[in-house]
Protein backbone atom coordinates (compact mmCIF):
# COMPACT_ATOMS: atom_id res chain seq x y z
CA UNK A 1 145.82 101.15 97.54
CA UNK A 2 145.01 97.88 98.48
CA UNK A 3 141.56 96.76 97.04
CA UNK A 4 139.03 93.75 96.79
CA UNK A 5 135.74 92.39 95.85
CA UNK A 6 134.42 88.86 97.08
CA UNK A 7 131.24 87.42 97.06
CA UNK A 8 130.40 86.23 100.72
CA UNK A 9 127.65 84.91 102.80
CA UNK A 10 125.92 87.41 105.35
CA UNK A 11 124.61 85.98 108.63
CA UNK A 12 121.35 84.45 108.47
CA UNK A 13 118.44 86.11 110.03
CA UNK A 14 117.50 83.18 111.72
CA UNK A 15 119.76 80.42 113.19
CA UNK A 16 120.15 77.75 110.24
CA UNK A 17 118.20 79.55 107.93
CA UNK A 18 119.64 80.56 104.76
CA UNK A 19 122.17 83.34 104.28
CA UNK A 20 122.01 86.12 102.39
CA UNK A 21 124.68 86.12 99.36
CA UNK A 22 126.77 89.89 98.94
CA UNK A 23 129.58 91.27 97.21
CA UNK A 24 132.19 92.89 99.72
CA UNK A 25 133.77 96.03 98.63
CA UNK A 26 137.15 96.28 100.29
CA UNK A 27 139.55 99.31 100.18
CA UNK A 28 142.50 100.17 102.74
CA UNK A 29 139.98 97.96 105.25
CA UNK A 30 136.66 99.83 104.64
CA UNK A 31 134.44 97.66 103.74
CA UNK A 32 131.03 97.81 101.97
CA UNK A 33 128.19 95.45 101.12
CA UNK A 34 126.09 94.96 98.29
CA UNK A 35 123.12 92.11 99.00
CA UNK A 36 122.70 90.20 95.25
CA UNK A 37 119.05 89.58 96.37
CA UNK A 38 119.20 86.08 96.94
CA UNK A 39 120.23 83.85 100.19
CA UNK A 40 121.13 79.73 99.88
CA UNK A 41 121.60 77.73 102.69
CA UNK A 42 125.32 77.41 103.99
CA UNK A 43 125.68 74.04 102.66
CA UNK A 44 125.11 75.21 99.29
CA UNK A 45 128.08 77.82 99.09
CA UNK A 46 131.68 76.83 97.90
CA UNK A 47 134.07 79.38 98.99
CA UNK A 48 136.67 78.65 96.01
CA UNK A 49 134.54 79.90 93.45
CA UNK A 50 135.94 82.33 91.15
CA UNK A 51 135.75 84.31 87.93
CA UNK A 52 137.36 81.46 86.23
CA UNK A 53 135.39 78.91 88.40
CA UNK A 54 132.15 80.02 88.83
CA UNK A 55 130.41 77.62 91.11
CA UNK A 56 130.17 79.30 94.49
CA UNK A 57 126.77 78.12 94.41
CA UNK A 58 127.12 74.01 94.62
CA UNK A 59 124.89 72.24 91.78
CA UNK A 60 122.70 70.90 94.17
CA UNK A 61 120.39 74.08 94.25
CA UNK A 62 117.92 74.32 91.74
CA UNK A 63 119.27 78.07 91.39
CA UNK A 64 122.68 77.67 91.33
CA UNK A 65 122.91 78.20 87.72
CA UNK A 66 121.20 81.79 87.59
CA UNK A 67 122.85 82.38 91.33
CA UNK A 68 126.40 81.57 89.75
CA UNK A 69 125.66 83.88 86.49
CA UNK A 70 124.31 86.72 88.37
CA UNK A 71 127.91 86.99 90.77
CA UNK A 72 130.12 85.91 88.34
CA UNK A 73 128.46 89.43 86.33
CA UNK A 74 128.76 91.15 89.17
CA UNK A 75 132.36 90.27 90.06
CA UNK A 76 133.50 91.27 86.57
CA UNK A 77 131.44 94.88 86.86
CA UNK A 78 133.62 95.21 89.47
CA UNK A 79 136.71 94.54 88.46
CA UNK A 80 136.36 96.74 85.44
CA UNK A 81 135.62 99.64 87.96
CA UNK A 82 138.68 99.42 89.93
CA UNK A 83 140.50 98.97 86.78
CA UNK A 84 138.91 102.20 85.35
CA UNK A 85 139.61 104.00 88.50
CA UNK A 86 142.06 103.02 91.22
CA UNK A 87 141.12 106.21 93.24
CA UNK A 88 137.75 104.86 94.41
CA UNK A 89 136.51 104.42 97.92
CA UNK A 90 134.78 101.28 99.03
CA UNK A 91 131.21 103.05 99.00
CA UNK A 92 131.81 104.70 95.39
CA UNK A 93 133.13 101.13 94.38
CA UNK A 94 129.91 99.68 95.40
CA UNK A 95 127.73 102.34 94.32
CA UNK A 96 128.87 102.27 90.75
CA UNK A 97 128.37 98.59 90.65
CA UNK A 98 125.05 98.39 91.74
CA UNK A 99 124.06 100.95 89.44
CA UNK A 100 125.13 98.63 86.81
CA UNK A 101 126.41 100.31 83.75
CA UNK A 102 130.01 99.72 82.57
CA UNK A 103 133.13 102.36 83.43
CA UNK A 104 133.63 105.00 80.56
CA UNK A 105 129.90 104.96 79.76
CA UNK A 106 126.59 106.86 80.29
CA UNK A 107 123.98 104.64 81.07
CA UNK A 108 121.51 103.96 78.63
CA UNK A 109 118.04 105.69 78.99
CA UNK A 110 116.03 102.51 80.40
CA UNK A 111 112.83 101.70 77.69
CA UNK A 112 109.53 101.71 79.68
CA UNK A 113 109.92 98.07 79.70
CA UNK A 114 113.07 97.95 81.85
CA UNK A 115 111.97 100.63 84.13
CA UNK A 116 111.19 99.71 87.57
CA UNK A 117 107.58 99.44 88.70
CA UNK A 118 107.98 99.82 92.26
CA UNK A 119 109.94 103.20 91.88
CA UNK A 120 107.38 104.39 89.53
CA UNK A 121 105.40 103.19 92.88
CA UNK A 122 107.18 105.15 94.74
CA UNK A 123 106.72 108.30 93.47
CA UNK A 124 103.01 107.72 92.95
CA UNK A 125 102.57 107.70 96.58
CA UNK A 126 104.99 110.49 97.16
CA UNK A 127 102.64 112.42 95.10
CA UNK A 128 99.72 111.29 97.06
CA UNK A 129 101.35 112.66 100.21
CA UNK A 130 101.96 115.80 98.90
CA UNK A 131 98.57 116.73 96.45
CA UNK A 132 96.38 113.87 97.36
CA UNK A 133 95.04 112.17 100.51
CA UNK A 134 97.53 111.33 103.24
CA UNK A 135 95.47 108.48 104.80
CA UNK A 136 95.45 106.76 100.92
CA UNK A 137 99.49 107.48 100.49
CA UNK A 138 99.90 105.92 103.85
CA UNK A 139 97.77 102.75 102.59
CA UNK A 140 99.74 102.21 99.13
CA UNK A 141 103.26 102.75 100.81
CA UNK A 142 102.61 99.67 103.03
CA UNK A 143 101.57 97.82 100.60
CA UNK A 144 104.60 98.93 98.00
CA UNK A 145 106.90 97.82 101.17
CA UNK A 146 104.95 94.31 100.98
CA UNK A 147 105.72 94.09 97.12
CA UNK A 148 109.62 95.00 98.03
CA UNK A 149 109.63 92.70 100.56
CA UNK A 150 108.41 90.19 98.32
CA UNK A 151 111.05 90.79 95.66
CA UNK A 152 113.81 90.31 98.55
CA UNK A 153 112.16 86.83 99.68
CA UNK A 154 111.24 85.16 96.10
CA UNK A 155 114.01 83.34 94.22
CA UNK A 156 114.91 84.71 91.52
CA UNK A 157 115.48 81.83 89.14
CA UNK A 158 111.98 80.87 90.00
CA UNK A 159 110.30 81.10 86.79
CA UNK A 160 106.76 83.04 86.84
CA UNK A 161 103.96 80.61 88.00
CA UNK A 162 106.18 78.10 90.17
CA UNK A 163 105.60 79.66 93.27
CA UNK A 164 102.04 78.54 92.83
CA UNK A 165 102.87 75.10 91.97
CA UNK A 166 104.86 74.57 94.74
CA UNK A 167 102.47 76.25 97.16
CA UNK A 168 99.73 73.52 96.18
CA UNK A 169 99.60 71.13 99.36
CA UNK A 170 102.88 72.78 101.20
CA UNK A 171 102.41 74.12 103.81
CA UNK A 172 103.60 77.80 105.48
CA UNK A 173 106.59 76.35 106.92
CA UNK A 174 107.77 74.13 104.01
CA UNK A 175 107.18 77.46 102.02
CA UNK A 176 109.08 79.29 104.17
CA UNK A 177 112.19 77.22 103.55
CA UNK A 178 115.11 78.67 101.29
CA UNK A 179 114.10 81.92 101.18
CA UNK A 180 114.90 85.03 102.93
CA UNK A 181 112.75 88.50 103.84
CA UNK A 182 114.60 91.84 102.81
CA UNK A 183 116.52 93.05 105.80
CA UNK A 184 116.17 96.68 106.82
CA UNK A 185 117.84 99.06 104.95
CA UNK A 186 118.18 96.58 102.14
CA UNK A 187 117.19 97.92 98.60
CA UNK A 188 114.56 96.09 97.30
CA UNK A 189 115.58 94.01 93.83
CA UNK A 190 113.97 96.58 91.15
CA UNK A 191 110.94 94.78 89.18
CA UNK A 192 110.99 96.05 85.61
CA UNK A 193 107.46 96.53 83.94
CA UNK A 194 108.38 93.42 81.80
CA UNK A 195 108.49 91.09 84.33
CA UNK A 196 105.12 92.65 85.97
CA UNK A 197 102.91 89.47 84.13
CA UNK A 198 99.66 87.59 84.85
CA UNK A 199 101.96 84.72 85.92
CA UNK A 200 103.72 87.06 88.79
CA UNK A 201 100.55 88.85 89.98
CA UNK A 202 99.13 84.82 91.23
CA UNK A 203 102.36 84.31 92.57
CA UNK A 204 102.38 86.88 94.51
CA UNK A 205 98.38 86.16 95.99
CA UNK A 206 99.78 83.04 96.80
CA UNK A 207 102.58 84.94 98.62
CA UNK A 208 100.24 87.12 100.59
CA UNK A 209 98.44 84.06 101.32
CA UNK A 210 100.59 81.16 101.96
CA UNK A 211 103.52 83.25 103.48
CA UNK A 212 102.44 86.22 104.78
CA UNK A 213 99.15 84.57 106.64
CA UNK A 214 96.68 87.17 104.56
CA UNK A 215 92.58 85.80 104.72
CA UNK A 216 89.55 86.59 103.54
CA UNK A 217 89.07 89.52 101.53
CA UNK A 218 92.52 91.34 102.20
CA UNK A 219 94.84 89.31 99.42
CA UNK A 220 91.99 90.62 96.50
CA UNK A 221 91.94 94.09 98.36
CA UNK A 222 95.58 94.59 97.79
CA UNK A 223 95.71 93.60 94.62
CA UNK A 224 93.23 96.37 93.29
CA UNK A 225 95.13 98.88 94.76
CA UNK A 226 98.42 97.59 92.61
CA UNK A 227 95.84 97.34 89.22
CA UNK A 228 95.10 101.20 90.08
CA UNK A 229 98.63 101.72 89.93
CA UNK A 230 99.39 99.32 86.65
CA UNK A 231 96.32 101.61 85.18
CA UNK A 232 98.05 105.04 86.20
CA UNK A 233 101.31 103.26 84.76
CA UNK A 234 99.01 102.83 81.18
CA UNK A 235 98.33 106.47 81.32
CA UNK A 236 101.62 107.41 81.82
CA UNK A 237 102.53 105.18 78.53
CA UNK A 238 105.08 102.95 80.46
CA UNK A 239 103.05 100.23 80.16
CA UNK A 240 101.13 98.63 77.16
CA UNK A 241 97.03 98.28 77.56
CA UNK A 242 97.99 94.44 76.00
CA UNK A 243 100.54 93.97 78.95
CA UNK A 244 98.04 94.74 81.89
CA UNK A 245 98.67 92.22 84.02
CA UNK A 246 94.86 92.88 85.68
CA UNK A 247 93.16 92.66 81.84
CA UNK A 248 91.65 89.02 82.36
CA UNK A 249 92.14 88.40 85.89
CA UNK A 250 89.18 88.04 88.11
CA UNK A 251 90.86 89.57 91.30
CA UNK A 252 87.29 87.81 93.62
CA UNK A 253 86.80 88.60 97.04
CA UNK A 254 87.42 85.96 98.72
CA UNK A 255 85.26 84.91 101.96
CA UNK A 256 84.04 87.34 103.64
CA UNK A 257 83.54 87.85 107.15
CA UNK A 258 79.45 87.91 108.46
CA UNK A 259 79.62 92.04 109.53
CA UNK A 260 78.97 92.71 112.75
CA UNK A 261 75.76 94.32 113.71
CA UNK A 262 73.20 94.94 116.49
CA UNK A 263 69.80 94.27 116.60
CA UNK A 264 66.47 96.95 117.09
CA UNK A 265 66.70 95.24 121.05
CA UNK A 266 70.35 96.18 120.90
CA UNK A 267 69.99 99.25 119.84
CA UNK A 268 67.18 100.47 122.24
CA UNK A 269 69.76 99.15 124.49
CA UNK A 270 71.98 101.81 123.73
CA UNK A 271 69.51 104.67 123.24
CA UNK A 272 68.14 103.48 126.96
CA UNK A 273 71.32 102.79 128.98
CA UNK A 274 72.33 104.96 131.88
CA UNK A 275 75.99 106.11 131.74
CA UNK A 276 78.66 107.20 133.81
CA UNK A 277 79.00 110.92 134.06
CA UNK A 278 82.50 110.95 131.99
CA UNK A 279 82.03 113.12 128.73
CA UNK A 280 83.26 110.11 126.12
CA UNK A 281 80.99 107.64 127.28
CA UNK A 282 78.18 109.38 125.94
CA UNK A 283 79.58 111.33 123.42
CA UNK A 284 80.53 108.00 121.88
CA UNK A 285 76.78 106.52 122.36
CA UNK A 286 75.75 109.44 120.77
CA UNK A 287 78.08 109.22 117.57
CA UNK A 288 77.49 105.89 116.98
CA UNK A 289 73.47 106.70 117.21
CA UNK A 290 73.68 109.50 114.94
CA UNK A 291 75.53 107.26 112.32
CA UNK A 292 72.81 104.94 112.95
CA UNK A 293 69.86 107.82 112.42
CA UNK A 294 71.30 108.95 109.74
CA UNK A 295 71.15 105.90 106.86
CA UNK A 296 74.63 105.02 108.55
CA UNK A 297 76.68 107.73 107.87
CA UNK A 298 80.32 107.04 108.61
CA UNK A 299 82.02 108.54 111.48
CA UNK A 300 83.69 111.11 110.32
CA UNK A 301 80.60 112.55 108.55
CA UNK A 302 79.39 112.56 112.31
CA UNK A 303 82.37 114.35 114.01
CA UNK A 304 82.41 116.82 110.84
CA UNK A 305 78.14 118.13 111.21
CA UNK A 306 77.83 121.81 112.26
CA UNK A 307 74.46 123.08 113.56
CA UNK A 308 74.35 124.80 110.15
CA UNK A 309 73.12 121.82 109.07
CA UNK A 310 70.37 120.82 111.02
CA UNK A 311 67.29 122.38 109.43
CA UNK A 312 63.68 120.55 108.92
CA UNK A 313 66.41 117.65 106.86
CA UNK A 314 69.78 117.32 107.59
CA UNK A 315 72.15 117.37 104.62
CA UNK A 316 75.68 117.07 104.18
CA UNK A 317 78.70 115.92 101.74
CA UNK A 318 79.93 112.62 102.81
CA UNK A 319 84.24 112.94 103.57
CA UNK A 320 85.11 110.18 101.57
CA UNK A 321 82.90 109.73 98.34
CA UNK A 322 81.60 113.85 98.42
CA UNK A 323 78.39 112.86 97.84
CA UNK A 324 75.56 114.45 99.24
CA UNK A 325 73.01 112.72 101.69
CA UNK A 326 69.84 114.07 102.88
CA UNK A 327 68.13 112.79 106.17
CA UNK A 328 64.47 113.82 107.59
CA UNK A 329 64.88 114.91 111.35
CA UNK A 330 62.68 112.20 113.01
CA UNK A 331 62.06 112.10 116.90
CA UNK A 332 64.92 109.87 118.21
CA UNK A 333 67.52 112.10 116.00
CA UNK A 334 65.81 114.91 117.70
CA UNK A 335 66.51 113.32 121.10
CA UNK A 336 70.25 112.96 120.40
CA UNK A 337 70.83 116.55 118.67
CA UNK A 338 69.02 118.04 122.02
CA UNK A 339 71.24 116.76 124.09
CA UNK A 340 73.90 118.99 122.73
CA UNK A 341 71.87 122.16 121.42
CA UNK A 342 72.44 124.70 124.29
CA UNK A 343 74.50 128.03 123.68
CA UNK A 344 76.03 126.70 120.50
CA UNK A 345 76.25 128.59 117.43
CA UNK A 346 75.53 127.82 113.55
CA UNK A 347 79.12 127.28 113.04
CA UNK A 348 79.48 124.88 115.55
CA UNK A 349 79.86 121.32 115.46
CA UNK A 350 76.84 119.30 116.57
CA UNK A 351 79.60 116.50 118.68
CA UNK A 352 81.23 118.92 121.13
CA UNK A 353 84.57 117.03 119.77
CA UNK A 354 86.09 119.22 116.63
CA UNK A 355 86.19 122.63 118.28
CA UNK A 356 85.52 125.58 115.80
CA UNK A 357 87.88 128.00 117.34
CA UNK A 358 90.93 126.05 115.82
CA UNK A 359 92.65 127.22 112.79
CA UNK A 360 92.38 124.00 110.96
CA UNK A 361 88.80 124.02 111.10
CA UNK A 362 88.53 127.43 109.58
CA UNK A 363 87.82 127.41 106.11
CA UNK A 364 85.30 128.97 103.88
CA UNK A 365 81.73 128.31 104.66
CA UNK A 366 80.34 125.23 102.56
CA UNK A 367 82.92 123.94 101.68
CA UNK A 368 83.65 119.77 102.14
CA UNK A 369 86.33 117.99 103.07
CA UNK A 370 86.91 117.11 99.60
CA UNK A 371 87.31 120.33 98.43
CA UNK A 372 90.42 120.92 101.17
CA UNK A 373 91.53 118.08 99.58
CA UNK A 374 91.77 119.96 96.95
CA UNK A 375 92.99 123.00 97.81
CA UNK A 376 96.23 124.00 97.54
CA UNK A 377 95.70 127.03 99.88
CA UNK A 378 94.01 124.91 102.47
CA UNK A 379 96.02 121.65 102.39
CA UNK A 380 97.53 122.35 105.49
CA UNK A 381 93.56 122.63 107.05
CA UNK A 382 93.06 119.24 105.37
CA UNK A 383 95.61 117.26 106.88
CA UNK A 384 95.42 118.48 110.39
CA UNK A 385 91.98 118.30 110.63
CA UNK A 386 92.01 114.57 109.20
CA UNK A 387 94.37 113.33 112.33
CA UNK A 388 92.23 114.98 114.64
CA UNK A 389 89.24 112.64 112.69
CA UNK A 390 91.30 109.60 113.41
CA UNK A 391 92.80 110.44 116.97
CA UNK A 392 89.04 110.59 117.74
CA UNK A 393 87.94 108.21 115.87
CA UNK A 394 89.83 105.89 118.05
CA UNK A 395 88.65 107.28 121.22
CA UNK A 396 85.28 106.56 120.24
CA UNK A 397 85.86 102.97 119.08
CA UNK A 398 87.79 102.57 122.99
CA UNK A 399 84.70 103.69 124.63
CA UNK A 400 81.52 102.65 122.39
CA UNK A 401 83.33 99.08 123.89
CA UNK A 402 82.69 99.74 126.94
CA UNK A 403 79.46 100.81 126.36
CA UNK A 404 77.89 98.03 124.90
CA UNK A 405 79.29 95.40 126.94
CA UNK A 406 80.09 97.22 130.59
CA UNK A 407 76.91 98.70 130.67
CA UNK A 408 74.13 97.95 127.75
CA UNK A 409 74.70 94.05 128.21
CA UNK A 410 75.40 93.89 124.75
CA UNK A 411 77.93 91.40 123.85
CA UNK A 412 79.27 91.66 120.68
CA UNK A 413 82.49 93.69 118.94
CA UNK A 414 81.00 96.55 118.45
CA UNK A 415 82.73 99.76 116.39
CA UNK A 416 81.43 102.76 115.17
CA UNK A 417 81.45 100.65 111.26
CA UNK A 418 78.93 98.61 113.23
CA UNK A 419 76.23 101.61 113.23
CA UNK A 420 76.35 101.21 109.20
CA UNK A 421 75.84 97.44 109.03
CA UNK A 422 73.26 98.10 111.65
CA UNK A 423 71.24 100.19 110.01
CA UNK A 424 71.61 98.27 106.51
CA UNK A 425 70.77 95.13 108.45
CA UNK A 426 67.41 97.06 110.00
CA UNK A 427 66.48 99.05 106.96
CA UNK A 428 66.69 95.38 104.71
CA UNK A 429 64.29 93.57 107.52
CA UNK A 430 61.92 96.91 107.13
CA UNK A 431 61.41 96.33 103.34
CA UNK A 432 64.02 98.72 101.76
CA UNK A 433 65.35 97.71 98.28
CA UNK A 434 68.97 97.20 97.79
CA UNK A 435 68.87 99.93 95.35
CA UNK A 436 66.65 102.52 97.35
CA UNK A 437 69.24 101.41 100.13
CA UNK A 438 72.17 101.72 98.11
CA UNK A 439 71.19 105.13 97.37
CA UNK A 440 70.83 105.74 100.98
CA UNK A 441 74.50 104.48 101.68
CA UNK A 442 75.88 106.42 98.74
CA UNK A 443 77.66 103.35 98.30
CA UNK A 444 77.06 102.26 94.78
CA UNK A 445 79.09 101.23 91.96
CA UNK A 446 79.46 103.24 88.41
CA UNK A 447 78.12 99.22 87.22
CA UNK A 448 75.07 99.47 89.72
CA UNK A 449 74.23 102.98 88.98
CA UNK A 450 74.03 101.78 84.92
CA UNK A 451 71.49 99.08 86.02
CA UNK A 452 69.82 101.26 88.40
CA UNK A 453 65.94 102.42 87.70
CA UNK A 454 63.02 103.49 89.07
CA UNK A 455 64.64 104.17 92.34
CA UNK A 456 63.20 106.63 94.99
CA UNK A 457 64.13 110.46 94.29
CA UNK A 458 65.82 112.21 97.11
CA UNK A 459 63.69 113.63 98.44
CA UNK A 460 61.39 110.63 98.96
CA UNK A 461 64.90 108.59 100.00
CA UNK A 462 65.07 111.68 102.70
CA UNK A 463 61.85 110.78 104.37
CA UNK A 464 62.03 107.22 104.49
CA UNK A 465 63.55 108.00 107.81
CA UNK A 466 59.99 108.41 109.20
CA UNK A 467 59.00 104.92 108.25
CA UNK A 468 62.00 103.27 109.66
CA UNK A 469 62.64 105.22 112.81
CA UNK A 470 59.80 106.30 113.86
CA UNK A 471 57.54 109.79 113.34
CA UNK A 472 59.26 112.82 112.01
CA UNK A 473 59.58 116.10 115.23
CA UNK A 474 59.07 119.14 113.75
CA UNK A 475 62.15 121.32 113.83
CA UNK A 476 62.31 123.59 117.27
């Protein structure tokens, strides 16, 4: 059986760029690839270099010496497997090379130090797809494929806090240079917990920033949702509390953007307009007003109200912090709601969007969202019924477009988001506290709530509506 292992250069993604560096796997002309993690540029790689000879990386790059180590390693792995067992295919060649321990011997049970973060990753948001909430799972996994990606592109010689030398004064293109994204299909170089430092967390906000073209607040966004996951790892004791990478790092917010938000002309623009007899363009006036009415509830706290509900206050558990919020009826709420009351029942929904009569709407009376969540027994309810949420949610932001600038004359980017700003934006100019209108939001922090005092009770919150939309209707 004829068989051979090389390292080679892989075609460059782009033409001149640098080219990934692999081992070949060759047996009776089936070959198979295994990508080193690390691409030079072609004038860097010396063909002749060998076991004996290892400089297939010339001199000249500032890796060569880790490049050269990390094949020559390789090469030998490999040639003890063949050795070991001259029955192997290419693809079980390969396979027990990249796992990495030698022929003859189990593999050593990795410490917690040596396991790999992003496959503990991994599995945190496989769990999350399964038992927790899809939309959250779908939010970590692209940002897990960032990390990978990451991994692929970052030289590893590089020692920790280079990356943010070199990025000070270079710009993206100069940064660009020398390094290579991980290819489809390509496994991403593992990153133990040991190397998960301080040092490699700001290289890797200067990735997001200098590379990938990331602004504003979205770099620090990110990074809390890899601390919750370095915090989970804590729990799960495969991390020290002294090795946090997070412990004394300010993550900031960077700048934000001025929200986008309508004025009290703007909005009587909206409540005013004349629209064209086509359901969703005043089904989504009407959601974004009852966000607006009611201390800017988010959308799908709209979609999900049921007549139920509306008694002399309207109460219900918000979808995404299951909090409860309590809002007077007041006349333009009224106006809205009455547009929509006829031969509807209790169990209906207010927005003639969710319909009642499907299955994934059917779940025991009082219960939230969050409890589906939950629920084992509803999960299935849970998930269907949040892609219906977004399909419409979409909808609505297509048409409340429209809207404001086809036919209210309002020209700004409005979304259904923009009902909340708008409201925090009027409520402020009307004299309403930040705490009395966090409390409104539900949007405060465990920190805020600490400091908070003196604040309005509920009930009191409740009726504020009066003063800032107007007088309260009595309940027909």
């Amino acid at each position: 059986m004829a068989a051979t292992c090389k390292a080679i250069l892989r075609p460059a993604l782009q033409p001149g760029g640098p080219r990934p560096v692999n081992l070949v796997f060759t047996v009776n002309r089936q070959a198979k690839y295994l990508s080193l993690g690390f691409a030079v540029p072609e004038k860097d790689w010396n063909e002749d270099g060998s076991l004996q000879k290892p400089n297939w990386i010339r001199s000249k790059n500032t890796g060569a010496e880790s490049f050269n180590k990390t094949i020559q390693r390789r090469l030998k792995l490999a040639m003890a497997w063949i050795n070991y067992d001259p029955t192997l295919t290419s693809a079980a060649w390969r396979d027990a090379v990249k796992a990495g321990h030698e022929p003859g011997k189990a593999p050593a049970a990795p410490t917690p130090a040596q396991e790999d973060f992003l496959a503990y990753f991994a599995k945190e948001v496989a769990r999350r797809k399964v038992h927790g909430n899809p939309r959250s799972a779908e939010k970590l996994e692209s940002i897990l494929n960032k990390l990978k990606v990451y991994r692929g592109w970052i030289d590893p010689s590089m020692k920790p806090g280079r990356l943010k030398k070199i990025a000070d004064g270079a710009d993206r293109s100069q940064l660009l240079t020398g390094w290579v994204p991980l290819t489809e299909g390509q496994p991403a170089r593992p990153l133990p917990f040991s190397e998960l430092t301080a040092s490699f967390i700001r290289d890797y906000r200067v990735w997001l920033e200098k590379v990938v073209g990331n602004k504003g607040q979205t770099p620090a966004k990110e990074l809390s949702f890899i601390k919750t996951i370095v915090a989970l790892a804590i729990d799960d004791n495969k991390l020290e509390y002294h090795q946090n990478p997070f412990k004394r790092m300010s993550l900031g917010t960077g700048e934000a953007k001025e929200k986008e938000k309508l004025s009290d002309e703007e909005v009587l623009a909206l409540e005013t307009v004349e629209l064209p007899a086509e359901k969703w363009y005043q089904v989504s006036r009407d959601a974004w007003l009852l966000q607006y009415y009611l201390f800017g509830a988010r959308v799908a706290d709209v979609l999900l109200l049921r007549w139920r509900t509306v008694q002399q206050d309207i109460k219900f558990q918000e979808q995404k912090t299951g909090k409860w919020k309590t809002v007077a009826r007041h006349e333009r709420l009224d106006r809205v709601l009455h547009r929509y009351a006829g031969h509807v029942t209790e169990n209906d929904f207010v927005l003639p969007l969710l319909d009642a009569r499907e299955w994934y709407t059917k779940y025991p009376e009082g219960w939230s969202v969050t409890q589906l969540e939950e629920s084992h027994e509803f999960r299935a309810h849970y998930v269907a019924l949040l892609k219906r949420i977004e399909s419409l949610t979409t909808l609505l932001n297509q048409y409340i477009k429209k809207v404001a600038t086809e036919h209210a004359g309002i020209q700004k980017h409005i979304t259904n988001h923009v009902a909340r700003h708008s409201f925090t934006a009027m409520a402020r100019r009307k004299g309403v506290g930040s705490f009395d209108l966090r409390d409104m939001l539900n949007h405060e922090s465990v920190e805020q709530t600490e400091r908070y005092a003196g604040s309005l009770e509920k009930d009191q919150l409740a009726h504020r509506a009066h003063e800032l939309y107007g007088p309260e209707s009595q309940n027909q």
